[in-house]
Each structure stands twice: as C-alpha cells, then as structure tokens.
N, C-alpha and C. Protein backbone atom coordinates (compact mmCIF):
# COMPACT_ATOMS: atom_id res chain seq x y z
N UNK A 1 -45.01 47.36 110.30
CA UNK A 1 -43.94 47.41 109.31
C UNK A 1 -43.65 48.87 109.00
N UNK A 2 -42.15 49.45 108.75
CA UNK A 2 -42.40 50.44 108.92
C UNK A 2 -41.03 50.58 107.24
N UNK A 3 -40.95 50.11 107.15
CA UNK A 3 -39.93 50.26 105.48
C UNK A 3 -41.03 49.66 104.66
N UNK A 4 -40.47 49.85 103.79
CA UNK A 4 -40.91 49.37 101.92
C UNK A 4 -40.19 49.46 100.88
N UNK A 5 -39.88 48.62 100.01
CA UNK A 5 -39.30 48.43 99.24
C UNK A 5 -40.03 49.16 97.72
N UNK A 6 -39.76 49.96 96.77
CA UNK A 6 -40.20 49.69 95.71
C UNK A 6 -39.68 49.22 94.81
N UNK A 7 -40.39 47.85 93.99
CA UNK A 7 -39.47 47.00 92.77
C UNK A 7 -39.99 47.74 91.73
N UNK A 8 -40.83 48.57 91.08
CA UNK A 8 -41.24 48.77 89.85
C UNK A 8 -42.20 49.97 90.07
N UNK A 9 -41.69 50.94 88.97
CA UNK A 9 -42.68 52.66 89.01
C UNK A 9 -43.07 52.50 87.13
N UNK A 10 -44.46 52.73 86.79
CA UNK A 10 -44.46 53.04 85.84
C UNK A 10 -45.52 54.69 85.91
N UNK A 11 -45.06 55.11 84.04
CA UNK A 11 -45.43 56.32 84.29
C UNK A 11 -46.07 56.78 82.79
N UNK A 12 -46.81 57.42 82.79
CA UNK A 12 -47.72 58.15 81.87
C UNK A 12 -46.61 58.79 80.95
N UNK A 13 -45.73 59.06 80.79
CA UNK A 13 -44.41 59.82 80.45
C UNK A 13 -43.79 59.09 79.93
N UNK A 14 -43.33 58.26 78.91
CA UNK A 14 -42.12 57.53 78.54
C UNK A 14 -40.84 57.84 78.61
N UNK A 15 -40.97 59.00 78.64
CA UNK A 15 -39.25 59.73 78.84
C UNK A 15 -39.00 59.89 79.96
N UNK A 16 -39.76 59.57 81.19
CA UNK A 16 -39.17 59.59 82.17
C UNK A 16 -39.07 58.07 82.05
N UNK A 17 -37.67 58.07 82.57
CA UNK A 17 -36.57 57.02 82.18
C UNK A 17 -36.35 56.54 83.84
N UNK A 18 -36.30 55.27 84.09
CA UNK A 18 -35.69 54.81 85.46
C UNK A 18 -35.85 55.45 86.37
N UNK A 19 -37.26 55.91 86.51
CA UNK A 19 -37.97 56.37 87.97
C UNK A 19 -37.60 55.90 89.08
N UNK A 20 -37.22 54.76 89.21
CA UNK A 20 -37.11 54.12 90.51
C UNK A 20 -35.45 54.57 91.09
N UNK A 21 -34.85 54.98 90.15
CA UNK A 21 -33.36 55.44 90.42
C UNK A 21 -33.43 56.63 91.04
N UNK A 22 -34.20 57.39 90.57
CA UNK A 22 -34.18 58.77 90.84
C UNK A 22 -34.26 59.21 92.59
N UNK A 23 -34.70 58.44 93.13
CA UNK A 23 -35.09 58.83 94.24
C UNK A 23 -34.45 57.57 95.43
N UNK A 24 -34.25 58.41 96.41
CA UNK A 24 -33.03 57.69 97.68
C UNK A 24 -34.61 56.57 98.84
N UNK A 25 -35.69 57.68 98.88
CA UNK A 25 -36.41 57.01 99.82
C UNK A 25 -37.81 56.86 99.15
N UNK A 26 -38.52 55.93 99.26
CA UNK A 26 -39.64 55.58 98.95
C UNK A 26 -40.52 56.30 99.19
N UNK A 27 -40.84 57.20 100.17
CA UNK A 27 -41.86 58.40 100.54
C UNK A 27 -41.46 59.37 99.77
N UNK A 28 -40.14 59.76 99.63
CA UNK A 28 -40.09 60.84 98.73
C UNK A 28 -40.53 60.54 97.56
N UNK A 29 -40.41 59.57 96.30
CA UNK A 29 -41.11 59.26 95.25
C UNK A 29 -42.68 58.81 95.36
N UNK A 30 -43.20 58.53 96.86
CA UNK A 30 -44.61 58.53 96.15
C UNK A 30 -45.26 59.56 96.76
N UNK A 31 -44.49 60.65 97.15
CA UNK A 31 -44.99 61.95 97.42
C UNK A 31 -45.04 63.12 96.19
N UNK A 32 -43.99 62.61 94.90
CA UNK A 32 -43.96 63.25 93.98
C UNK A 32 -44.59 62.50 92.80
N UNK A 33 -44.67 60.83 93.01
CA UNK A 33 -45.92 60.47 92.46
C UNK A 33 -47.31 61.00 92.78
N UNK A 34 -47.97 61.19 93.77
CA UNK A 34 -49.01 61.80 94.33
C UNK A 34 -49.00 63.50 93.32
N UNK A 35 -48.34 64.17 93.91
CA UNK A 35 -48.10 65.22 93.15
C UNK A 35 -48.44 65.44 91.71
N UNK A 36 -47.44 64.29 91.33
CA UNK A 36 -47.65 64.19 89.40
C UNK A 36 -49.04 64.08 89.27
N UNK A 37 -49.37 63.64 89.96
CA UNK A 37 -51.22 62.45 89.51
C UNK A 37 -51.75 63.72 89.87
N UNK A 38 -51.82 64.63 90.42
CA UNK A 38 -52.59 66.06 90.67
C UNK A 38 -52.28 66.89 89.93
N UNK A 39 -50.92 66.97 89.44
CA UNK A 39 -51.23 67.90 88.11
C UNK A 39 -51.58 67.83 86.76
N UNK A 40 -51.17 66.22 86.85
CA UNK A 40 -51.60 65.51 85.55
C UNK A 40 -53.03 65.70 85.02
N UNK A 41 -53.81 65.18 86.43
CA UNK A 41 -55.31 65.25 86.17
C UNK A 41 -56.14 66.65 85.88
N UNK A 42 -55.19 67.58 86.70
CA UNK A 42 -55.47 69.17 86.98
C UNK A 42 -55.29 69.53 85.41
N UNK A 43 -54.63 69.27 84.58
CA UNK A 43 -53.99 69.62 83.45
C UNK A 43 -54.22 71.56 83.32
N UNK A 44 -53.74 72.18 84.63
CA UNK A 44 -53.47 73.37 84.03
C UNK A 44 -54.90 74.01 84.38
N UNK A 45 -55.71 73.97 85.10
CA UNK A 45 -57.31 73.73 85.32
C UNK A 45 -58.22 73.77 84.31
N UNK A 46 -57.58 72.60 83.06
CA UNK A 46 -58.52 72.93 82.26
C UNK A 46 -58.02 73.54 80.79
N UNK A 47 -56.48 74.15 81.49
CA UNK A 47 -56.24 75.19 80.16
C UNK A 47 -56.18 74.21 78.85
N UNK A 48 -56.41 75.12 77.67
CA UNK A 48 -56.65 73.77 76.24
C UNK A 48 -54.76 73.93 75.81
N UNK A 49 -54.89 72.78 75.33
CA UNK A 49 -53.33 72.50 75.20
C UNK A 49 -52.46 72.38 76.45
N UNK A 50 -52.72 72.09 77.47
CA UNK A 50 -51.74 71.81 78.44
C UNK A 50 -50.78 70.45 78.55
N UNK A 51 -51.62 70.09 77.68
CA UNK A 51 -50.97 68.82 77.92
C UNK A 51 -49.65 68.71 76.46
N UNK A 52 -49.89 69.27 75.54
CA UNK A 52 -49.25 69.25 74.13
C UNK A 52 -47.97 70.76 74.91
N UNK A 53 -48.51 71.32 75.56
CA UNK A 53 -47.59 72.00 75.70
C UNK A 53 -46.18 72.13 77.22
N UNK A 54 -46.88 71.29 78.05
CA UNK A 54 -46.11 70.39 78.22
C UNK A 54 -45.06 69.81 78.06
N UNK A 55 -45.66 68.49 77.09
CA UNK A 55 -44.85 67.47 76.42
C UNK A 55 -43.93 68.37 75.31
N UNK A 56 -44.28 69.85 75.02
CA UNK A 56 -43.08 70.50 74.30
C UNK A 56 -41.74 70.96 75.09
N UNK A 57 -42.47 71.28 76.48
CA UNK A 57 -41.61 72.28 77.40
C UNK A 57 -40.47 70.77 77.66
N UNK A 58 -40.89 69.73 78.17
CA UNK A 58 -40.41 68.05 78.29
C UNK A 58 -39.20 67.86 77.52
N UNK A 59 -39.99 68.43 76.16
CA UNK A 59 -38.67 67.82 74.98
C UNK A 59 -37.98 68.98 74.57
N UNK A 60 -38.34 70.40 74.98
CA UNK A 60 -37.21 71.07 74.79
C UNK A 60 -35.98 70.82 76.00
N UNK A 61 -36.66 70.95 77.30
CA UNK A 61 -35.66 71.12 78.09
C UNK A 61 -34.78 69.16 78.45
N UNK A 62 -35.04 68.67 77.38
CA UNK A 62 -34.12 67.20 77.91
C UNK A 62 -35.10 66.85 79.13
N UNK A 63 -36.11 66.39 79.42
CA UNK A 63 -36.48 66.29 80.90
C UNK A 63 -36.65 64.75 80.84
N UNK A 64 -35.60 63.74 81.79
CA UNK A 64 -36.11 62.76 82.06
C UNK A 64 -36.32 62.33 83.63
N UNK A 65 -36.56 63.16 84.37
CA UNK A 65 -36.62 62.99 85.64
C UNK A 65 -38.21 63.19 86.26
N UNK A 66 -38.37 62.48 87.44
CA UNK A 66 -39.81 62.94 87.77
C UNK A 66 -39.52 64.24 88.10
N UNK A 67 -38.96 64.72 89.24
CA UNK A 67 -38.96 65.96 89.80
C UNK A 67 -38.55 67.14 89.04
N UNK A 68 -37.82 66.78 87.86
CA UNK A 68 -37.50 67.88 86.71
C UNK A 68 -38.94 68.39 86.28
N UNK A 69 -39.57 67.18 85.82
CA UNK A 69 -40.93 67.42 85.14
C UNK A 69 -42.18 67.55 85.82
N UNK A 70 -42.06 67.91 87.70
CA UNK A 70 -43.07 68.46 88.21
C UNK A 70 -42.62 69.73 88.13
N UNK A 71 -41.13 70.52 88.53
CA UNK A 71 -40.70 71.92 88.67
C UNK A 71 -41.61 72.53 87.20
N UNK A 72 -41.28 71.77 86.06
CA UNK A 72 -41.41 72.50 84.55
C UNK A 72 -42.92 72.14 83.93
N UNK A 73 -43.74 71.27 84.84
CA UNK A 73 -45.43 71.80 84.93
C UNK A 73 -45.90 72.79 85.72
N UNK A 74 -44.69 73.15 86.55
CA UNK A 74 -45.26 74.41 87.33
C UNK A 74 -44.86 75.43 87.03
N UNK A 75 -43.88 75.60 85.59
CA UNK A 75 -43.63 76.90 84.99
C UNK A 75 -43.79 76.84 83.55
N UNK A 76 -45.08 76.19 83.57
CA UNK A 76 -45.01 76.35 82.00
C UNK A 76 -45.14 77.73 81.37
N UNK A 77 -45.52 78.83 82.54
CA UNK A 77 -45.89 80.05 82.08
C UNK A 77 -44.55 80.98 81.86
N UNK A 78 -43.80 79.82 82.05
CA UNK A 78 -42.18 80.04 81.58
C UNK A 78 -41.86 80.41 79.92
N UNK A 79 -42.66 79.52 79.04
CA UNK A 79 -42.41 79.44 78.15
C UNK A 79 -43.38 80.17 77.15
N UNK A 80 -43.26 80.26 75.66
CA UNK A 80 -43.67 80.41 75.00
C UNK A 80 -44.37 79.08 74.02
N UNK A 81 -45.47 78.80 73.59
CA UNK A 81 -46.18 77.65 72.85
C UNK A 81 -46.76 78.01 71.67
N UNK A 82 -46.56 77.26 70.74
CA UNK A 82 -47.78 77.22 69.61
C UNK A 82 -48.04 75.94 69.25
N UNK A 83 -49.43 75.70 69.27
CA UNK A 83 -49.60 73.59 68.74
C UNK A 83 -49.21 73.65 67.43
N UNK A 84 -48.71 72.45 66.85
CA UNK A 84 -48.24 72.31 65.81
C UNK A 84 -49.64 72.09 64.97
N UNK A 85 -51.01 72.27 65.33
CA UNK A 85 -52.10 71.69 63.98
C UNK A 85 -52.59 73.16 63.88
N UNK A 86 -52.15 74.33 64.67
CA UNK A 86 -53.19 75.62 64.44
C UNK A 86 -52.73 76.73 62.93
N UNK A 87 -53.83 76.57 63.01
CA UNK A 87 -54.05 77.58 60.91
C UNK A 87 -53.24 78.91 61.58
N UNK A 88 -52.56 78.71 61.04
CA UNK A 88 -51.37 80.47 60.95
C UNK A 88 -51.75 81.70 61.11
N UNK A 89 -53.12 81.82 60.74
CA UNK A 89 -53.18 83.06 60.13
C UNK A 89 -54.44 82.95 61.44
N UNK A 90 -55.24 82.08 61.69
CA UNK A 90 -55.93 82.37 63.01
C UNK A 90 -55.40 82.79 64.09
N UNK A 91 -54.09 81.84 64.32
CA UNK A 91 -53.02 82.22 65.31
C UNK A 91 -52.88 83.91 65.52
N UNK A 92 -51.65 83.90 64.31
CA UNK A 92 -52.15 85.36 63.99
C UNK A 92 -52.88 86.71 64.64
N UNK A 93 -53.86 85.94 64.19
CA UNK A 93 -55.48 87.07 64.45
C UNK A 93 -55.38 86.60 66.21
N UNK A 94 -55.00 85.87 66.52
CA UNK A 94 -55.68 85.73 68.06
C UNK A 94 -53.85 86.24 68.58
N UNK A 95 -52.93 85.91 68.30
CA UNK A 95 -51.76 87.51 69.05
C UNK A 95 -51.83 88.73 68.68
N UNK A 96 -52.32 88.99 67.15
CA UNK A 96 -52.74 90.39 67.09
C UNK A 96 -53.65 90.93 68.38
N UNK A 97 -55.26 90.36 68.47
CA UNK A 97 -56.08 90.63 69.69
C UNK A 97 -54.99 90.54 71.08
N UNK A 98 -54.49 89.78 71.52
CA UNK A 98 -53.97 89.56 72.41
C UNK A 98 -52.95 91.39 72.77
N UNK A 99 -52.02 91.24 71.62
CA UNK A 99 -51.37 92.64 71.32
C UNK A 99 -51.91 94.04 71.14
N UNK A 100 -52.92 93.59 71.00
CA UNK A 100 -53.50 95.18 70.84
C UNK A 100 -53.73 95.54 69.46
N UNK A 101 -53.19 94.91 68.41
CA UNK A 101 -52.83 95.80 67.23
C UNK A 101 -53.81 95.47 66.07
N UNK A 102 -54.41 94.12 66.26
CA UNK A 102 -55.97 93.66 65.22
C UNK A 102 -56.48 94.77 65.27
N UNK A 103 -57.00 95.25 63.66
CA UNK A 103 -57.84 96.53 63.64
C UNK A 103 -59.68 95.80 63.82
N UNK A 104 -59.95 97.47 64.76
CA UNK A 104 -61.42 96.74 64.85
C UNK A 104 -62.43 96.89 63.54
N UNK A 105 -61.73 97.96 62.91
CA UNK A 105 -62.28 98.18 61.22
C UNK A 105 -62.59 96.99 60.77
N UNK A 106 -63.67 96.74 60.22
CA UNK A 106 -64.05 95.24 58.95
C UNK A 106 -62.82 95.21 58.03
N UNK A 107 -62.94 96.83 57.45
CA UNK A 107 -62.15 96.59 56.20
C UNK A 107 -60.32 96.37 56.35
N UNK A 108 -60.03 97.40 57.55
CA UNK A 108 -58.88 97.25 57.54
C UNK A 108 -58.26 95.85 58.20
N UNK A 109 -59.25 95.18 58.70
CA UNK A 109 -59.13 93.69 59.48
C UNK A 109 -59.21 92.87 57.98
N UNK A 110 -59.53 92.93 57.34
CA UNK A 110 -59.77 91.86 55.79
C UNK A 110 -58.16 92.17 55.12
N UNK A 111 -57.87 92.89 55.46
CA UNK A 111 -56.03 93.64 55.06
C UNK A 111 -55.03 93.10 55.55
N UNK A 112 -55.36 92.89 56.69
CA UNK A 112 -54.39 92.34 57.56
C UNK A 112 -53.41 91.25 57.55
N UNK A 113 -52.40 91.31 57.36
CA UNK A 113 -51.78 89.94 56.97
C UNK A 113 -51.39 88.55 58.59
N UNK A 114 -52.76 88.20 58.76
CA UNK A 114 -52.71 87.67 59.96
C UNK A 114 -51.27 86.16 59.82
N UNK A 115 -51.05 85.67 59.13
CA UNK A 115 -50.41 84.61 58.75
C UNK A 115 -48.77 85.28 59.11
N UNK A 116 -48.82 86.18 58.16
CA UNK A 116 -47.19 87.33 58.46
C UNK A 116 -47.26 87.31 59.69
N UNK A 117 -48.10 87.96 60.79
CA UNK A 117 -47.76 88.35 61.58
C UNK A 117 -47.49 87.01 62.77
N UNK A 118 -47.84 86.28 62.44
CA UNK A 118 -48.44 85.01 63.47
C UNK A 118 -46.05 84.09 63.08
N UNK A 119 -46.16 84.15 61.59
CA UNK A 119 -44.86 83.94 61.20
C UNK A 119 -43.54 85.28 61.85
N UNK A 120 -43.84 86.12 62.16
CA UNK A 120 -43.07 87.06 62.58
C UNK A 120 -42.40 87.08 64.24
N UNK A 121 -43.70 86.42 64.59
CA UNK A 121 -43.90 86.27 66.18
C UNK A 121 -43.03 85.13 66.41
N UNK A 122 -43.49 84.16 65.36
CA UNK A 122 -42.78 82.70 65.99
C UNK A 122 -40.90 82.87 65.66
N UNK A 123 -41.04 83.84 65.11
CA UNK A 123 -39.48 84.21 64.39
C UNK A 123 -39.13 84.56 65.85
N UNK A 124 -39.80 86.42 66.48
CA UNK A 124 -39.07 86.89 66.95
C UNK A 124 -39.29 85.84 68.59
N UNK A 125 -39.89 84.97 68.68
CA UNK A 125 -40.32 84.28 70.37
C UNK A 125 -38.99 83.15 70.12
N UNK A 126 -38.64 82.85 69.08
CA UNK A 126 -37.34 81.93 68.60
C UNK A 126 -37.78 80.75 69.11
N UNK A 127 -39.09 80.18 68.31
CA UNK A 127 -39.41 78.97 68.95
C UNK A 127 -39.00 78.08 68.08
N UNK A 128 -38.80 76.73 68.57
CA UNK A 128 -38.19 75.83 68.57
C UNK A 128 -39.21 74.50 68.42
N UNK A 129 -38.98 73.69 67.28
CA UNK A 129 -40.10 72.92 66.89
C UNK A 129 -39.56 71.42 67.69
N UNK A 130 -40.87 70.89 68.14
CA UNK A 130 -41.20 69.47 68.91
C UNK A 130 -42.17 68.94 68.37
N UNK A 131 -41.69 67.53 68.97
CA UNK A 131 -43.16 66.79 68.69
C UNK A 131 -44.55 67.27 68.71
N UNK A 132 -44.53 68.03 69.84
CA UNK A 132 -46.04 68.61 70.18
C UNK A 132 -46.24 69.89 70.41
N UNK A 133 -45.37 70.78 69.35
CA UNK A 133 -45.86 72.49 69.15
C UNK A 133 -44.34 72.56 68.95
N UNK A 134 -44.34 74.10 69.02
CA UNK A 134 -43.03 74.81 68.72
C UNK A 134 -43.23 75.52 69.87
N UNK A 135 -42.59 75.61 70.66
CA UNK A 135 -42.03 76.06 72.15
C UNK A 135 -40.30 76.75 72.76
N UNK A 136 -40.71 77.46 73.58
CA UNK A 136 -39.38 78.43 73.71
C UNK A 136 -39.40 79.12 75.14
N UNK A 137 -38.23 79.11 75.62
CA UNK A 137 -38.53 79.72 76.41
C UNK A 137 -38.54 81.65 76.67
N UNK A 138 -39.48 82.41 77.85
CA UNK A 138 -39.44 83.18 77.25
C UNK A 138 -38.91 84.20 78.01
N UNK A 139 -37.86 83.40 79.12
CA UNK A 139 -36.69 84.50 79.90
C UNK A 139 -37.63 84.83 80.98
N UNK A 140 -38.50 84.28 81.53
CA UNK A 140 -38.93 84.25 83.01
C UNK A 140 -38.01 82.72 83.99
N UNK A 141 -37.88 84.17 84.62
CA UNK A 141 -36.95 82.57 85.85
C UNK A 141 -37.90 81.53 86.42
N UNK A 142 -37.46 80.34 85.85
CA UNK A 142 -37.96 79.28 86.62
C UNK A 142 -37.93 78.83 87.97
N UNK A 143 -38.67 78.49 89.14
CA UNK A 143 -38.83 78.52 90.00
C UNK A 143 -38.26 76.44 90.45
N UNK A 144 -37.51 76.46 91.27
CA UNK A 144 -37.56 75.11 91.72
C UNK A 144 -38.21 74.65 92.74
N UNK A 145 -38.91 73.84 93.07
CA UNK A 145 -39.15 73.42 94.37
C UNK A 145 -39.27 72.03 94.21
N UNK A 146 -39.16 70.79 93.16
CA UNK A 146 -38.70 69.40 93.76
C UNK A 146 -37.54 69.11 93.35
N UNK A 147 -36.83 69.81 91.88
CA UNK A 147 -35.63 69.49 91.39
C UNK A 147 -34.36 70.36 92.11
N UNK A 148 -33.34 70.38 91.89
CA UNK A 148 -32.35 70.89 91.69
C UNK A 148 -31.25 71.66 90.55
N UNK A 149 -31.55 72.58 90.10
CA UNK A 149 -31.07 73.24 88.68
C UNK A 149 -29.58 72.89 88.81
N UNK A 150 -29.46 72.37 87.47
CA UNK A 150 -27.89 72.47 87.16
C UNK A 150 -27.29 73.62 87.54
N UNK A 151 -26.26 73.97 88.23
CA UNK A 151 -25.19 74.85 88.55
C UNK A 151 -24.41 75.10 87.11
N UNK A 152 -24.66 76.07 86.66
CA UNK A 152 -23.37 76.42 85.59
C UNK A 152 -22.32 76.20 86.25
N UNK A 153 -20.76 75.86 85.60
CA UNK A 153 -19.76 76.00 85.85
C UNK A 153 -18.95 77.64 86.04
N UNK A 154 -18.49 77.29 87.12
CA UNK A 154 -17.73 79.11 87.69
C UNK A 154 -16.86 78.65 87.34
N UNK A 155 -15.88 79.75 86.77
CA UNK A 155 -14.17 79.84 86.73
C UNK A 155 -13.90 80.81 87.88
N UNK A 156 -12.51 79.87 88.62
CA UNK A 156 -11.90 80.19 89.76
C UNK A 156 -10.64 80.10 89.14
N UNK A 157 -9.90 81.30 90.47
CA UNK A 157 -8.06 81.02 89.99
C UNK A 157 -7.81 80.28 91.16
C-alpha cells in the first residue's frame, strides 16, 4: 500500500486549529508532526520557561498553524520574555547582572531600585502582555524553514 489517508490530527496546542487542512500530503504533516514531538519534548534543552514562553511568542504572533509554530520554536531567541509569576524586583536584579550595571558593593546593591529597573526594561523591550508572560519581539530576523512568511503588500504603478 503505498497512500494513506489521514481522518483526524490531534495536538498538544489548542490553537492550532484544523491541522489536517493545513497540509496537501500526509508525509509532509507527519514529518512536521515528528518534528513538533522533538521539540516539544526537547523544550529548548531544558531551558526553564520554554514552554510559557513559547505559548507567549504563539499568542503574540496569531499562530494557528503547525508549521508557523515549528518556524517560531526555532526563534524564540527572536523575542524578548518575562513569566507573568516573577517578583519584579528579582527580575530586576537578574537584568541588572545580566547588564553589567548591579553594583557589587553590599551597600550600594541594598540602594538599588531593582523593581524600577526591571519596570523600565519591560517599558523600553515594549512587551506585550499574554496569557503566559509578557513577550515582544526584539528585531532579530526570523528565520523560516517549514512556514512561509506573509509577503507584505508592494505598491506598483
């Protein structure tokens, strides 16, 4: 036998919407099912929050497609994240370190307005609140390799 039919795809994702539409040949969807199930499980090797951040990058960018939402697990380093349960002011303290600018002083570190600064960041990264963090993107080009990017519209005479 050399065809197959598929009657029914379900998926870990609720927003991916009518999987079975998406795709013309049956190898191509369970080649990007296969795929999904490897990065799913991979979650990022491990990284913490991959999965919350993710499901932000998902619901900022409208994603209801499989192949949308393998391209945009493979650039999550596209974006900018913060989980929506983390204390402000830890945040804060851990982009200060990140930045350079946490003083290593005791005293001048007890000064510090880690909360301001953690609120300053999310101002100037212009993130954008979701279900599962506040996420943004942060002007690195996204890379395609199963989707197809919308074409902006050109004006011609």
């Amino acid at each position: 036998m050399t065809e197959c039919i598929a009657v029914d795809v379900d998926c870990c994702l609720p927003q991916l919407e009518d999987i079975l539409s998406q795709y013309g040949s049956a190898s191509e969807l369970v080649r990007h099912a296969i795929d999904f199930g490897y990065i799913w499980s991979e979650q990022g090797q491990g990284e913490p929050r991959w999965a919350d951040k993710f499901m932000a990058v998902m619901e900022l960018e409208d994603c209801h497609r499989l192949d949308y939402a393998l391209d945009l697990a493979q650039n999550l380093h596209c974006y900018h994240f913060m989980p929506r349960d983390i204390d402000l002011a830890d945040y804060g303290k851990e982009l200060a370190k990140r930045d350079g600018i946490y003083p290593k002083d005791e005293l001048l570190a007890s000064c510090f307005d880690a909360e301001g600064y953690a609120n300053q960041r999310m101002k100037r990264m212009g993130l954008s609140a979701a279900e599962h963090g506040f996420v943004s993107w942060n002007g690195t080009e996204l890379n395609f390799e199963y989707s197809q990017p919308e074409m902006e519209p050109t004006m011609s005479m």
